[in-house]
Structures are given as C-alpha cells and as structure tokens.
Protein backbone atom coordinates (compact mmCIF):
# COMPACT_ATOMS: atom_id res chain seq x y z
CA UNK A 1 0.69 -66.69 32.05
CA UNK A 2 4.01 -68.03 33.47
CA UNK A 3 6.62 -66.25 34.93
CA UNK A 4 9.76 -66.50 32.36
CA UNK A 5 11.45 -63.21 31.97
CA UNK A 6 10.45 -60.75 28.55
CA UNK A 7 13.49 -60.34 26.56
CA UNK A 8 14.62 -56.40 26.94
CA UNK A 9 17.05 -57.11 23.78
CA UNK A 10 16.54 -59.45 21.40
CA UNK A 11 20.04 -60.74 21.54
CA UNK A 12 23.30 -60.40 23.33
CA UNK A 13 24.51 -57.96 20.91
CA UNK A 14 21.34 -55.84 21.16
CA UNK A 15 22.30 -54.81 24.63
CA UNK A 16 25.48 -53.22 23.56
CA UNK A 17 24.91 -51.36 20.98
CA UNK A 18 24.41 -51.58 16.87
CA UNK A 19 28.16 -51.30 16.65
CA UNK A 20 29.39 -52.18 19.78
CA UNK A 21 29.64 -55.87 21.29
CA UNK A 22 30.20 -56.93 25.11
CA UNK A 23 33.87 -57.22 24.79
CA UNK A 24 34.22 -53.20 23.65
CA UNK A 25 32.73 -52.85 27.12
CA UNK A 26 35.43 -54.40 29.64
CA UNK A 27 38.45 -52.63 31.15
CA UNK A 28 41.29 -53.75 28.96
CA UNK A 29 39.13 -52.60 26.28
CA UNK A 30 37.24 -49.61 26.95
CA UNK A 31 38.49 -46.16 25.74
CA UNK A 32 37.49 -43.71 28.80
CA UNK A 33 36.34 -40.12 28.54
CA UNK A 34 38.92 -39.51 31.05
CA UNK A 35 38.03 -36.13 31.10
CA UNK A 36 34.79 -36.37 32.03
CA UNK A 37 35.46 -38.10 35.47
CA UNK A 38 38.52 -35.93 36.20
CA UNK A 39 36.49 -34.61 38.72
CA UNK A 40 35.34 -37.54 40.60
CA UNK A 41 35.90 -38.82 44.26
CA UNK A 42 37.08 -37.55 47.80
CA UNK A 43 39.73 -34.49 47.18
CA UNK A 44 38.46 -32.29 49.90
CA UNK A 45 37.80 -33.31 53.91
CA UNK A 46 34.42 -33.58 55.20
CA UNK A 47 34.35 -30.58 57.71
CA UNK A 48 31.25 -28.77 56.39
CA UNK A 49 29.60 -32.27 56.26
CA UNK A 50 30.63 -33.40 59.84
CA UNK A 51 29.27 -29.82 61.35
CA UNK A 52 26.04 -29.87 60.05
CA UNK A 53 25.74 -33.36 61.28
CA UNK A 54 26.44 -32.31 64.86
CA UNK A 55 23.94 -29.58 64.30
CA UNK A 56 21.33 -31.91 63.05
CA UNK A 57 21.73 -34.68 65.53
CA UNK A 58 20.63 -31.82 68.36
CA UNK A 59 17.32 -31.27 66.01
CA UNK A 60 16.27 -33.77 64.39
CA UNK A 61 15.39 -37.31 66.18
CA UNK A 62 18.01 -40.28 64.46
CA UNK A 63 19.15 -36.47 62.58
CA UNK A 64 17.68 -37.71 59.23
CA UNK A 65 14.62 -38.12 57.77
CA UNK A 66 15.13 -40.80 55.62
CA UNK A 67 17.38 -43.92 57.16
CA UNK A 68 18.25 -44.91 53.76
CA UNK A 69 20.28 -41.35 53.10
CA UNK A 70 21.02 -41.60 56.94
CA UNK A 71 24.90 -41.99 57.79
CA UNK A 72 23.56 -45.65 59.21
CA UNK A 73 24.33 -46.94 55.52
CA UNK A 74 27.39 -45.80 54.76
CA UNK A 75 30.85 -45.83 56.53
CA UNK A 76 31.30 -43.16 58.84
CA UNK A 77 34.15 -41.21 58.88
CA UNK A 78 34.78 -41.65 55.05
CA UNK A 79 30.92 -41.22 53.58
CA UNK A 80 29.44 -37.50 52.86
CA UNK A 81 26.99 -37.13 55.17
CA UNK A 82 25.07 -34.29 52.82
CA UNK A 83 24.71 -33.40 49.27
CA UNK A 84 24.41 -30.19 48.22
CA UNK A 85 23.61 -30.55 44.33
CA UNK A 86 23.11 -33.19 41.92
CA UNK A 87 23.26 -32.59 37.74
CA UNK A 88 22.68 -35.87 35.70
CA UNK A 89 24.30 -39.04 36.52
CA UNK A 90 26.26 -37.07 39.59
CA UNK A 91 25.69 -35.67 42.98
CA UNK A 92 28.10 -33.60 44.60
CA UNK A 93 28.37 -32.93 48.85
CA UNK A 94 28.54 -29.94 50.01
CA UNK A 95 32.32 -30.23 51.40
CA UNK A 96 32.87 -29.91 46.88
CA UNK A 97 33.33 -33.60 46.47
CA UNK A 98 31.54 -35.40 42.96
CA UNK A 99 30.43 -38.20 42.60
CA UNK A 100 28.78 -41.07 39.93
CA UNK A 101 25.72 -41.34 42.20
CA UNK A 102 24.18 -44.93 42.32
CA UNK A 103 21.74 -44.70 44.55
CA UNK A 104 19.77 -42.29 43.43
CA UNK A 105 18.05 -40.62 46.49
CA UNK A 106 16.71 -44.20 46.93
CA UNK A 107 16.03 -45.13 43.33
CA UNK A 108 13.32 -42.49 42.29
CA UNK A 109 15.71 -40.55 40.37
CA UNK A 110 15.10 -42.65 37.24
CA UNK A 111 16.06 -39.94 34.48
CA UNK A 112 18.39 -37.67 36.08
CA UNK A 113 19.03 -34.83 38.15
CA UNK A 114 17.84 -31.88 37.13
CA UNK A 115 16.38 -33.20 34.05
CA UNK A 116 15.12 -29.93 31.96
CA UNK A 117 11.65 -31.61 30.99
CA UNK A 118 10.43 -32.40 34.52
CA UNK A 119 11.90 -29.03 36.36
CA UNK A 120 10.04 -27.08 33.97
CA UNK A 121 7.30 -28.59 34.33
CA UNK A 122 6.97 -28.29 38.06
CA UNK A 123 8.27 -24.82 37.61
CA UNK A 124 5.14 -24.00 34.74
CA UNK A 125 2.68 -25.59 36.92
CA UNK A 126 3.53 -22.90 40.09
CA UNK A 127 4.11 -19.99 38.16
CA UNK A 128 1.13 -20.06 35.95
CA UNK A 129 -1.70 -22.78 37.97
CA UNK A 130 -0.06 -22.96 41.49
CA UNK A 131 0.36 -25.65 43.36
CA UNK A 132 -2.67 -26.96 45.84
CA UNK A 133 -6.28 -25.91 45.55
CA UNK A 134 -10.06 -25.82 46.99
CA UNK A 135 -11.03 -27.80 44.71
CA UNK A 136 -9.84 -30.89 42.29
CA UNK A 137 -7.54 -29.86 39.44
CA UNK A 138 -7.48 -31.60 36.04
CA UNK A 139 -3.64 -33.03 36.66
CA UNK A 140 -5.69 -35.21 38.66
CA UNK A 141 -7.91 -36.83 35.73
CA UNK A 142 -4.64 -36.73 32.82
CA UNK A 143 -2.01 -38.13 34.88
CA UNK A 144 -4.71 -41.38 35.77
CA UNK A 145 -5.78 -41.42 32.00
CA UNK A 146 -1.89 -41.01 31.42
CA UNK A 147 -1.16 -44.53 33.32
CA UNK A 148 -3.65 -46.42 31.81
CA UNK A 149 -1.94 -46.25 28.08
CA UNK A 150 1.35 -48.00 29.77
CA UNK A 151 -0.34 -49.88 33.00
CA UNK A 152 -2.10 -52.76 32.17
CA UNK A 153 -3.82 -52.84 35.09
CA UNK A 154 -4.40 -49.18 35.42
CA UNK A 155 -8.50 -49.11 34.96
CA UNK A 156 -8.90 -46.47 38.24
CA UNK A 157 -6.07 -44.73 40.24
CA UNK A 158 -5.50 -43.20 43.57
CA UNK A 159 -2.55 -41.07 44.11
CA UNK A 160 -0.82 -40.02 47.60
CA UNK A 161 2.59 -38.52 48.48
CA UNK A 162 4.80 -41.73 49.12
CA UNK A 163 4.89 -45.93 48.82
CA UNK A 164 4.51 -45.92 52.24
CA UNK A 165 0.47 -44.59 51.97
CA UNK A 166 -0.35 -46.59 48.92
CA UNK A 167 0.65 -49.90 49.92
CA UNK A 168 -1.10 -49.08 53.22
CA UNK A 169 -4.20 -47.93 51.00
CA UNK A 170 -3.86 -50.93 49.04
CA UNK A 171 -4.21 -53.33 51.95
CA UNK A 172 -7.30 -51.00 53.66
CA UNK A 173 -8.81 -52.03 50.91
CA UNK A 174 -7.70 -55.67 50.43
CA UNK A 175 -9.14 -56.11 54.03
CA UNK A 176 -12.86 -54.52 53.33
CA UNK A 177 -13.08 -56.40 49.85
CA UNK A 178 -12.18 -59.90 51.38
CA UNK A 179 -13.64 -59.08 54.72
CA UNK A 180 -10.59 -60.47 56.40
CA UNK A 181 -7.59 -59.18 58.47
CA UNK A 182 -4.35 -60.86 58.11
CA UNK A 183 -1.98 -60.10 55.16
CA UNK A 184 1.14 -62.09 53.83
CA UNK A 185 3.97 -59.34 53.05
CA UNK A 186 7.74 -60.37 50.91
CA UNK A 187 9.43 -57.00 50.95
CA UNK A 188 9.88 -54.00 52.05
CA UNK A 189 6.49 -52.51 51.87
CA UNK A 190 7.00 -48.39 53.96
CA UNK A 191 6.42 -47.44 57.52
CA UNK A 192 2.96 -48.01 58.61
CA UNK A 193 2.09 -50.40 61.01
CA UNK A 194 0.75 -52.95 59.34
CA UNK A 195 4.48 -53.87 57.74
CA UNK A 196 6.60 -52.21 60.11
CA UNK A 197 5.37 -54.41 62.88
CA UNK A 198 6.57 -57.61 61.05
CA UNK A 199 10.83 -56.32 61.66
CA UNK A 200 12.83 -55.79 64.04
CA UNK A 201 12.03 -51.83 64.42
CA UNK A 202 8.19 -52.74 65.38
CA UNK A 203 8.44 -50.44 68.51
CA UNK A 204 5.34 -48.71 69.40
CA UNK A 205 2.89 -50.96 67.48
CA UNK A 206 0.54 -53.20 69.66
CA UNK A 207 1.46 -56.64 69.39
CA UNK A 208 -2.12 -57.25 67.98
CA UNK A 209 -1.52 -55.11 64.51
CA UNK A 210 2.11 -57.53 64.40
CA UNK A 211 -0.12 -61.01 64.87
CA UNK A 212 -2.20 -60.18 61.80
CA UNK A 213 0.90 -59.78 59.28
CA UNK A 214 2.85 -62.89 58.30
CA UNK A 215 6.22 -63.43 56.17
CA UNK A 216 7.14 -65.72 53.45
CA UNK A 217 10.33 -66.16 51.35
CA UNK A 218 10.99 -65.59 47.53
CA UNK A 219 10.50 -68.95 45.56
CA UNK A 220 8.74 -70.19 48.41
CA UNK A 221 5.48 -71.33 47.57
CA UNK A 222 5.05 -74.00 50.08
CA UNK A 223 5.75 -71.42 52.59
CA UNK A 224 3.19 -69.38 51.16
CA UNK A 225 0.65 -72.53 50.99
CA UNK A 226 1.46 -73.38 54.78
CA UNK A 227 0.45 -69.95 55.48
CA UNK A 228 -2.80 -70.50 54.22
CA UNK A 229 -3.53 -73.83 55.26
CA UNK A 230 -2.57 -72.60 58.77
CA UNK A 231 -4.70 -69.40 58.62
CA UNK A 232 -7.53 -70.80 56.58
CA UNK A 233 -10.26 -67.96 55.73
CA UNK A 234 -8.36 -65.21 57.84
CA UNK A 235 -5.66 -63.87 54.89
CA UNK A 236 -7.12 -61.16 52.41
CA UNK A 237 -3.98 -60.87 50.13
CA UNK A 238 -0.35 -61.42 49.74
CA UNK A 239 1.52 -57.81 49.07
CA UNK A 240 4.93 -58.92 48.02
CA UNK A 241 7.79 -56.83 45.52
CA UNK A 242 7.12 -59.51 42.06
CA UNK A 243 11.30 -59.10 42.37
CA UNK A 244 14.14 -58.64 44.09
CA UNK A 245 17.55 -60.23 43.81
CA UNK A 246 16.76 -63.96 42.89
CA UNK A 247 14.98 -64.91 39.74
CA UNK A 248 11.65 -66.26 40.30
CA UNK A 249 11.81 -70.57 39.55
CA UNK A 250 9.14 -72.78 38.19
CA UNK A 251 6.06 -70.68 37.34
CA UNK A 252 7.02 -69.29 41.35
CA UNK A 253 5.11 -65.59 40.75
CA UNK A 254 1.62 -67.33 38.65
CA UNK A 255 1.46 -69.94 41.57
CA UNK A 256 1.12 -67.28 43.58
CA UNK A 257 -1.06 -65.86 42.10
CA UNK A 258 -3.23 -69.00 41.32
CA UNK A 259 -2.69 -69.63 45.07
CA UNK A 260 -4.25 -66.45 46.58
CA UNK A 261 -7.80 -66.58 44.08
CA UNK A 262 -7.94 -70.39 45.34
CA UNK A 263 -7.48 -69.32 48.81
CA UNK A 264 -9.76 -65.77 48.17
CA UNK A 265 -7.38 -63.73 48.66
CA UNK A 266 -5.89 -60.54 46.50
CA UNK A 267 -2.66 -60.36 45.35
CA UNK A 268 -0.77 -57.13 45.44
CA UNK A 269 2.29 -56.15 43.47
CA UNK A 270 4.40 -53.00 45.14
CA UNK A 271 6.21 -52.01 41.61
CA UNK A 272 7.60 -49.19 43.54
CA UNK A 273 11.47 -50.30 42.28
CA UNK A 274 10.38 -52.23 39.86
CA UNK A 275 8.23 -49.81 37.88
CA UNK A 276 9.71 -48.27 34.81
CA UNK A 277 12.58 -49.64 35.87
CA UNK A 278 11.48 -53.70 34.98
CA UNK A 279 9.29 -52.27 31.99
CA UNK A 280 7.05 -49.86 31.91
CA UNK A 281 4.13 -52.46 32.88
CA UNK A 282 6.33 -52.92 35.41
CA UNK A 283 7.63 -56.61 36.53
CA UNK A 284 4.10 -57.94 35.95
CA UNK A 285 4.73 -57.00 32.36
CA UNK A 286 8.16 -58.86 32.38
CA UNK A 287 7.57 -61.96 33.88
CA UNK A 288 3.80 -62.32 32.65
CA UNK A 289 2.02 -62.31 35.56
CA UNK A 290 -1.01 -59.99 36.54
CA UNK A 291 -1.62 -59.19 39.93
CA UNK A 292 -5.06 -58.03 41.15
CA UNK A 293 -3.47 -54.24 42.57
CA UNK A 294 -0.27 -52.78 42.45
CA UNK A 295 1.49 -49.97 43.52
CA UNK A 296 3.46 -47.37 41.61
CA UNK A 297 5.64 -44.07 42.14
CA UNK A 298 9.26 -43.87 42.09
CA UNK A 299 9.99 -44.42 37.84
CA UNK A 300 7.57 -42.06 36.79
CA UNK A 301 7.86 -38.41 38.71
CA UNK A 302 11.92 -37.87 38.95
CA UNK A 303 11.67 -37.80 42.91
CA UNK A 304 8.60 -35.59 42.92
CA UNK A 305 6.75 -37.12 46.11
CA UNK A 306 4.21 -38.95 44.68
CA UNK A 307 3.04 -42.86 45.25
CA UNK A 308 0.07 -44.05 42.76
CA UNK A 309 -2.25 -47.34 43.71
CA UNK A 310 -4.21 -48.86 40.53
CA UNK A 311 -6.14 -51.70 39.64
CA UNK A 312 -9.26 -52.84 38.03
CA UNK A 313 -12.50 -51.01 38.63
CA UNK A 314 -13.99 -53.58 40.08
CA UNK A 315 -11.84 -53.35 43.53
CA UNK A 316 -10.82 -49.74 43.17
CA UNK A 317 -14.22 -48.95 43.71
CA UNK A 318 -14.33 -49.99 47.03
CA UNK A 319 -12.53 -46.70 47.95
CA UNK A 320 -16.27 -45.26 47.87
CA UNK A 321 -16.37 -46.56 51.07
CA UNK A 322 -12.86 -47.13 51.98
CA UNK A 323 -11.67 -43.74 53.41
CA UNK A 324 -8.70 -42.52 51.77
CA UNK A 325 -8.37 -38.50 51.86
CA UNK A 326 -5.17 -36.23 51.99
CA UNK A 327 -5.25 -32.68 51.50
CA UNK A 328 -1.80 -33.04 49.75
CA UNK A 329 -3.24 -35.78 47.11
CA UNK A 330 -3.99 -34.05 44.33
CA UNK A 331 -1.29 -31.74 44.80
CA UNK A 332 -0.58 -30.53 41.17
CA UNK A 333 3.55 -30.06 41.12
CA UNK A 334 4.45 -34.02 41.67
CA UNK A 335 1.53 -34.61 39.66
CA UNK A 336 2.58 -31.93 36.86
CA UNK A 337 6.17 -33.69 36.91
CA UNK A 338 4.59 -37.65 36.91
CA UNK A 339 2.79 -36.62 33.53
CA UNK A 340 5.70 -35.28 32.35
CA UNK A 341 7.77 -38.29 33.51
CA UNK A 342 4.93 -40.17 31.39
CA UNK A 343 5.62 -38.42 28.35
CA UNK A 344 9.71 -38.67 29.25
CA UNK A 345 9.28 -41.98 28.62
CA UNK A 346 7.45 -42.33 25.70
CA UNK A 347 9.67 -39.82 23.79
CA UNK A 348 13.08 -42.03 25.55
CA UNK A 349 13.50 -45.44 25.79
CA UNK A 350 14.41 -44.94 29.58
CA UNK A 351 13.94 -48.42 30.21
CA UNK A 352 15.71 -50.01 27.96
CA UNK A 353 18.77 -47.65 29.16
CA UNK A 354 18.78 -48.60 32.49
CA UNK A 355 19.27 -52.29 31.25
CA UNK A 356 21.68 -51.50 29.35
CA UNK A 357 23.98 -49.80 31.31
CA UNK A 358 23.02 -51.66 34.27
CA UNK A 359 24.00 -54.83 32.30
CA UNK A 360 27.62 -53.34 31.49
CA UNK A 361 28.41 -53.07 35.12
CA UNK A 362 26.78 -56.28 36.20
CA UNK A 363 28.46 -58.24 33.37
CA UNK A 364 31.51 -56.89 34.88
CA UNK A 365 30.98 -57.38 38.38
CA UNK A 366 31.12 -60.53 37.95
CA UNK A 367 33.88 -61.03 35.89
CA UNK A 368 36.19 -59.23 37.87
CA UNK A 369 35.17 -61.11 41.04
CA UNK A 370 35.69 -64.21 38.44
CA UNK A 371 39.15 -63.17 37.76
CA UNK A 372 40.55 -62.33 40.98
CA UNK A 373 39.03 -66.13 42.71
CA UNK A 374 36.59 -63.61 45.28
CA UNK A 375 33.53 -65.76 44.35
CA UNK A 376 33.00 -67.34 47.96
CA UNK A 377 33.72 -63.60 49.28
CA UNK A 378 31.79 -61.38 47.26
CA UNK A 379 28.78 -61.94 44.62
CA UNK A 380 26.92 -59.94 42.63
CA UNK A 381 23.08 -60.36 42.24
CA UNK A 382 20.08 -59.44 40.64
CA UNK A 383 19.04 -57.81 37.46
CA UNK A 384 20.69 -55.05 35.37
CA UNK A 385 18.21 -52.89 36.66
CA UNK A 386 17.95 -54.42 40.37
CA UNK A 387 21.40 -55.30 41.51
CA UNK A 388 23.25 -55.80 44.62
CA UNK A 389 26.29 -57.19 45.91
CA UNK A 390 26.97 -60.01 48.81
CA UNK A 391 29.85 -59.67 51.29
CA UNK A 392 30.45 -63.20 53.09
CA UNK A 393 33.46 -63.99 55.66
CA UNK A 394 35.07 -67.60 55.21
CA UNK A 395 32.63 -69.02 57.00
CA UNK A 396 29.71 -67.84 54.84
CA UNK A 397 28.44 -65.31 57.46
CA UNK A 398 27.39 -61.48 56.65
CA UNK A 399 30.49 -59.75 56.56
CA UNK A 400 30.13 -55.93 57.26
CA UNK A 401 33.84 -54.90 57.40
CA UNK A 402 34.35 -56.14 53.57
CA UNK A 403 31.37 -54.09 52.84
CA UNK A 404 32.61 -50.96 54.26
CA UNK A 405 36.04 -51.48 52.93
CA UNK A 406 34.13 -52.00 49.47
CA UNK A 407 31.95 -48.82 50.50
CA UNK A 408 35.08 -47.01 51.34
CA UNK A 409 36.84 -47.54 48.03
CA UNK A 410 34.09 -46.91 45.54
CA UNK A 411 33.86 -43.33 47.35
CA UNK A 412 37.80 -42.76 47.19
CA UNK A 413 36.92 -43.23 43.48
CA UNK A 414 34.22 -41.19 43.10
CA UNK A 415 31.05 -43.31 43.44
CA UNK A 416 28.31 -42.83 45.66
CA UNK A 417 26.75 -46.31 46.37
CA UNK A 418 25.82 -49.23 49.30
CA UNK A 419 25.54 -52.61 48.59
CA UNK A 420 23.01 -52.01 46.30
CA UNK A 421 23.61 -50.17 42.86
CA UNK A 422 20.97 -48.00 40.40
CA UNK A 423 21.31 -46.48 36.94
CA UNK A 424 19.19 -43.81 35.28
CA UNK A 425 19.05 -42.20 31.69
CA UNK A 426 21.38 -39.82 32.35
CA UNK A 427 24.85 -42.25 33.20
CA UNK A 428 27.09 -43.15 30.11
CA UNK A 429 28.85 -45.90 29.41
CA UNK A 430 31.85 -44.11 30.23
CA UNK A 431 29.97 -43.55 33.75
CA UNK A 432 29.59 -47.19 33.50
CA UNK A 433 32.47 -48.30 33.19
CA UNK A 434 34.37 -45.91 35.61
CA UNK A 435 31.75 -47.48 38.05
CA UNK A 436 33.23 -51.14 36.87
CA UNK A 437 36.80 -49.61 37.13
CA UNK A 438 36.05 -48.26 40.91
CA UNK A 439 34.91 -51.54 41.15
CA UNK A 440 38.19 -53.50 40.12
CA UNK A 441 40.40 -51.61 42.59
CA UNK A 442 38.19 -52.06 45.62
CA UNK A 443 38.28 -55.57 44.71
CA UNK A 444 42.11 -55.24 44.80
CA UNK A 445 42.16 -53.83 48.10
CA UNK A 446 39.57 -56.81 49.26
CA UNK A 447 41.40 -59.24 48.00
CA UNK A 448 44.78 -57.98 50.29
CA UNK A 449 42.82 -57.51 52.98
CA UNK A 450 41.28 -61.04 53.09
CA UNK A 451 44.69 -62.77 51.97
CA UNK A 452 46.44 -60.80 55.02
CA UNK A 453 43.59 -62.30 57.18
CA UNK A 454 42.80 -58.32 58.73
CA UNK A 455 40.00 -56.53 56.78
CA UNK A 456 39.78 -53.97 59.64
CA UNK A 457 43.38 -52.99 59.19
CA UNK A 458 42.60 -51.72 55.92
CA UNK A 459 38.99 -50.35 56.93
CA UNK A 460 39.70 -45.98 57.17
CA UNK A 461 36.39 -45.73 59.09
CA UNK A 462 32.80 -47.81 60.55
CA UNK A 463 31.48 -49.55 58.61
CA UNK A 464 27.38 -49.34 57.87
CA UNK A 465 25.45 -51.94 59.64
CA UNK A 466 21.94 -53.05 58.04
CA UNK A 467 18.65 -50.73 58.74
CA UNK A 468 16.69 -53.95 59.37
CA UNK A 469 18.59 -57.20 60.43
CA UNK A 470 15.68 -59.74 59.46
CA UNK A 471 15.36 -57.71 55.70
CA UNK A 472 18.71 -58.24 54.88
CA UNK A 473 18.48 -61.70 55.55
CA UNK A 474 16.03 -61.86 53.48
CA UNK A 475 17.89 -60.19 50.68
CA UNK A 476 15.27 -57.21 50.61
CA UNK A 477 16.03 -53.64 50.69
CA UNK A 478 14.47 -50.58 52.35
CA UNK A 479 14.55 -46.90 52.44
C-alpha cells in the first residue's frame, strides 16, 4: 500500500455542492445569512470571566485543567476565559458573548454541541441502566463489535477515559510484545511519562524514563532509519500521528511502516484527531497504510471521555498479561454516547462534512493571504479537516504578536479559534464563510500593522505563547 491520499470527492465540483461550484463560495460572491451571525463576537466586557479567573487561580494549580482551554493559548485581556454554553456550531462565555467555535473543546466535538442523538443517549443510559457497575455491562461488548464494521484494524478493543491512557496502554504493550524499551514518538501523544519526558515540560520524570523515548520529524525517514541503526535491537515501535500539517512525500508513511517490521518493531497510529475526522478508518484508511495498533476517541463520542486502543488479536492479546484495569473503563454513559456517535455516523456523512466545509475556509485562507501579498507573513496549512495557520516576522522567525493580533480579531468578529482551526457537522457554509470573512479583516489589520513596521501598537492585549516550545517547532499540536 502507498501513501497517496483517498479522494473524499470525486472532483472539484463534488466538494461544493451538486449545484454549487467553488466560486459561489468566496466573499464577493457569497450571499450571507446575515441574520444568523447577528449575534456573533465581543459586545459585552469580560468581568464575570476575569472574576472567576482570580477565583480559580487561588484553587486550582496553573487554574485550568486542560492547558489547551487554559488562557495560555489565547490573548489575554481580549479572550473569554470561560464558556458557559455551547448549541451547534457556537459556544457562548458566560460574560453573554457568541461565538463560531473552532476549536471545539480540543477537537472532540465532531458533530455538535448538544447534538439531540448523543445527549439522549447518555441521558437513557442513567435514567433507565445507570452509569458504573459491579460487574461488566454489555455497552462494553456492542460498542467493540460497533468499531470493527468501520475500523479495519479493529479485531479486539480496550477502552479507557482519555488519549492520554491508550497511547500509554498501547506502548505497555508494544514493550512486552517486542521485549524492548525504547520507543520513537512524532506527535503529541498525552501526559504520561513516557511522552511527556521527551518536551520541554518533562519536570518530575527521572531522566531514565526521558533516555528511552526518541524523536523524529515528519517525512523523515532517514531520521527514523538513523534511529534504528543507532539503537539497534532496543526500539519496540514508532507511535507517531499518520498526519499533521505537511502531506506525507514519497511512499513516507509505508516506509515507515516497512521500516519498523524490518527493524521488529510495532508501529502505532494515534488517530485521536485524525479519526472520523480523516475517514472513518481513520488516516490509515486515507493514505493506505495499515499500522499494527492505533488509537481512537475524540470523532466518535461527542466529548464523552472516552479513548479506545485496537488492533489485531494477535497483539491485543497480550493485555492477558499486560495489566490494564480502571474502575471507570467500562463506564456505560461515554460508552452509551460512542455507540451512538457510531450510528451518528452511519446515518450522516459527518466526514465528508467536515471536508467540505473545512475546504471552503482553507480554499479561502489562502486566497485572501494571496491577494493581499501576506504569503512570507502568514500561511495556511494542512488539510480541510486538519488546518492551521503560520505567523512568521521578516526574518522568517515565529512571530507571536501577529498571532495574537490575528487571535484578537477573529474574536472581535465572533470566532473562537488559535492558530489551529476545526469544523464539525453542525457549521454551515454561512458559518463558513463568516469564519473566511473574520478572516479577511484580521488580515487587513495584519497587513497595517506589518506595513507600519509596529504589530504591538495594534495588539489590544498578550498575546498566547506556545504550550510546548519544541512541539510547535515541530508543527504538532497538543491539548
């Protein structure tokens, strides 16, 4: 199998529509709903916002629990700092502002908020099962079953409540199949110490867990072969996200693969992101390539907590000896709402959504950078379902202040977003294209701000500075 990307739409037309073609879908073009985003952006101050932030700073160590939804990624003093509600394609704070929301609690909000099919599911499953139990519950046996009709992979399953404990499940067991200890990691992979001691925020992990995990780049596959050569017999997989931002390049994703069963080694896809989002195969189903496990979670249950490892029988059974055990695994509400999820896609064509909206702002991205001559400033990356924008200073360097000053004006304009942007099945192409529109006038404001040579004079607060330093470098993202 080679790694050349499955066709979503069969042609350029497809993607827009039976009636509709890509120029309906640009801003001298479109006809807005302008009624529908009447409500949209920053019309009320941030006092409620800013008090329960001083509250939860005196509580709460870093005050958040998640650094992703943590004011550390988006400009302070302009940024909600909580959200109070979210319906759909929007999320509102709880100072009354709305917003498009594009980030989507970190991306496992694939349908929508509240989405009627999933909430009454979880609400079914406690009012007439409950929700944990002495024993095993069914949920446990349909929701595996469920996976195998879409994963290819799927022969046995092992649930827990996040990515985090799979991929750390996944590479327990990588270790006692291969008898070996190192790993090879591309990605952001959770918080456990195996992968958290490879960044820059590996405090309190003994430098001996940190020896035994190693780093390569996307596209990279001598890096990846130097790693072997130079740690010959001591790797038992590479656990690496199949994509990112950059498009893999000649055969790069089956030559790793071919590379690790030369070597002995497993390979590992985390499909967290990529998951229902790529297909629902996941990116081994779009680009063709099988890897030996993979983890899943974040398409399927709606933001239910709920992270899923599968593969083959033939290395999932080594959890018979492998401990894995977590009173919380078979709890039956995120399960209850993943085999829901399961069935939301099968009745929706979820995926093929996200690419298609995600492809009407991406499209446009990149003309309107195109148009106002921003290209060695600002880029935008990735796939219609995986994008992100760049920020560079003349000199090519990471520049932070034109991110916050973008940051700043997509939330004057009603859209909640970093430098990385997510769709789900419940944003329109009106949503879209409000998002494109946001878009266009930030890049307006860049564009003064870099032709009067003084971004910060423009800048209306801090702007957010990168959770890990080495990831973003590395054009990898993290929650």
């Amino acid at each position: 199998m080679t790694d050349q990307p499955k066709r979503i739409f069969e042609n350029e037309a497809s993607w827009y529509g039976k009636d509709f073609s890509a120029d309906d879908y640009r801003l001298d073009t479109f006809s807005f709903g302008e009624k529908a985003l009447s409500g949209l952006g920053i019309k009320n101050a941030m006092s409620k916002s800013d008090a329960l932030w001083e509250r939860g700073k005196k509580v709460i160590p870093c005050g958040t629990q998640t650094l992703g939804k943590s004011p550390i990624g988006f400009i302070e003093g302009v940024a909600p700092k909580y959200l109070s509600h979210g319906d759909g394609g929007r999320v509102w704070d709880v100072d009354g502002n709305e917003y498009i929301d594009c980030w989507l609690a970190c991306l496992p909000i694939t349908f929508g908020h509240r989405v009627k099919e999933i909430d009454e599911a979880v609400a079914r499953q406690m009012s007439t099962s409950g929700i944990t139990f002495s024993l095993m519950h069914p949920l446990e046996v349909e929701v595996a079953e469920s996976l195998r009709e879409d994963i290819s992979i799927a022969e046995q399953v092992r649930f827990a409540k996040n990515g985090s404990d799979v991929c750390e499940a996944a590479i327990r067991l990588a270790r006692h199949l291969t008898r070996r200890d190192k790993v090879v990691t591309l990605g952001y992979h959770g918080f456990h110490d195996w992968y958290i001691s490879s960044t820059d925020r590996s405090f309190g992990i003994p430098q001996c867990i940190a020896d035994m995990t190693l780093r390569f780049n996307y596209n990279d596959i001598d890096g990846l072969k130097h790693l072997f050569d130079t740690n010959k017999g001591e790797i038992a997989c590479v656990m690496m996200e199949p994509a990112i931002f950059d498009e893999p390049q000649d055969n790069f994703l089956a030559k790793v693969k071919e590379l690790c069963h030369k070597e002995g080694a497993l390979l590992i896809f985390d499909e967290m992101l990529t998951g229902y989002r790529f297909s629902r195969n996941g990116a081994m189903s779009f680009f063709g390539v099988e890897p030996d496990l993979a983890t899943f979670g974040k398409g399927i249950a709606n933001g239910m907590p709920i992270g899923m490892l599968v593969g083959p029988e033939k290395y999932m059974r080594g959890f018979e000896e492998v401990f894995l055990s977590s009173t919380y695994g078979g709890e039956t509400t995120a399960l209850a709402a993943a085999l829901a999820g399961l069935e939301y896609h099968r009745q929706h064509d979820v995926v093929g959504h996200m690419w298609r909206i995600g492809k009407i702002v991406l499209d446009n991205f990149k003309l309107e950078i195109d148009k106002r001559d921003l290209g060695s400033y600002v880029s935008a990356n990735g796939y219609p379902v995986r994008q992100a924008l760049g920020f560079k200073d003349a000199d090519g360097r990471a520049d932070y202040d034109l991110a916050g000053l973008y940051q700043q004006e997509m939330l004057k304009n009603g859209v909640l977003c970093n430098a990385g942007l997510g769709f789900c099945h419940r944003h329109d192409e009106n949503d879209a294209m409000h998002v494109v529109r946001s878009f266009a006038k930030a890049l307006d404001r860049m564009k003064q701000a870099i032709d009067e040579g003084d971004i910060k004079k423009h800048l209306e607060g801090k702007p957010a500075q990168p959770v890990f330093k080495g990831l973003r470098n590395q054009r990898a993202t993290s929650n």
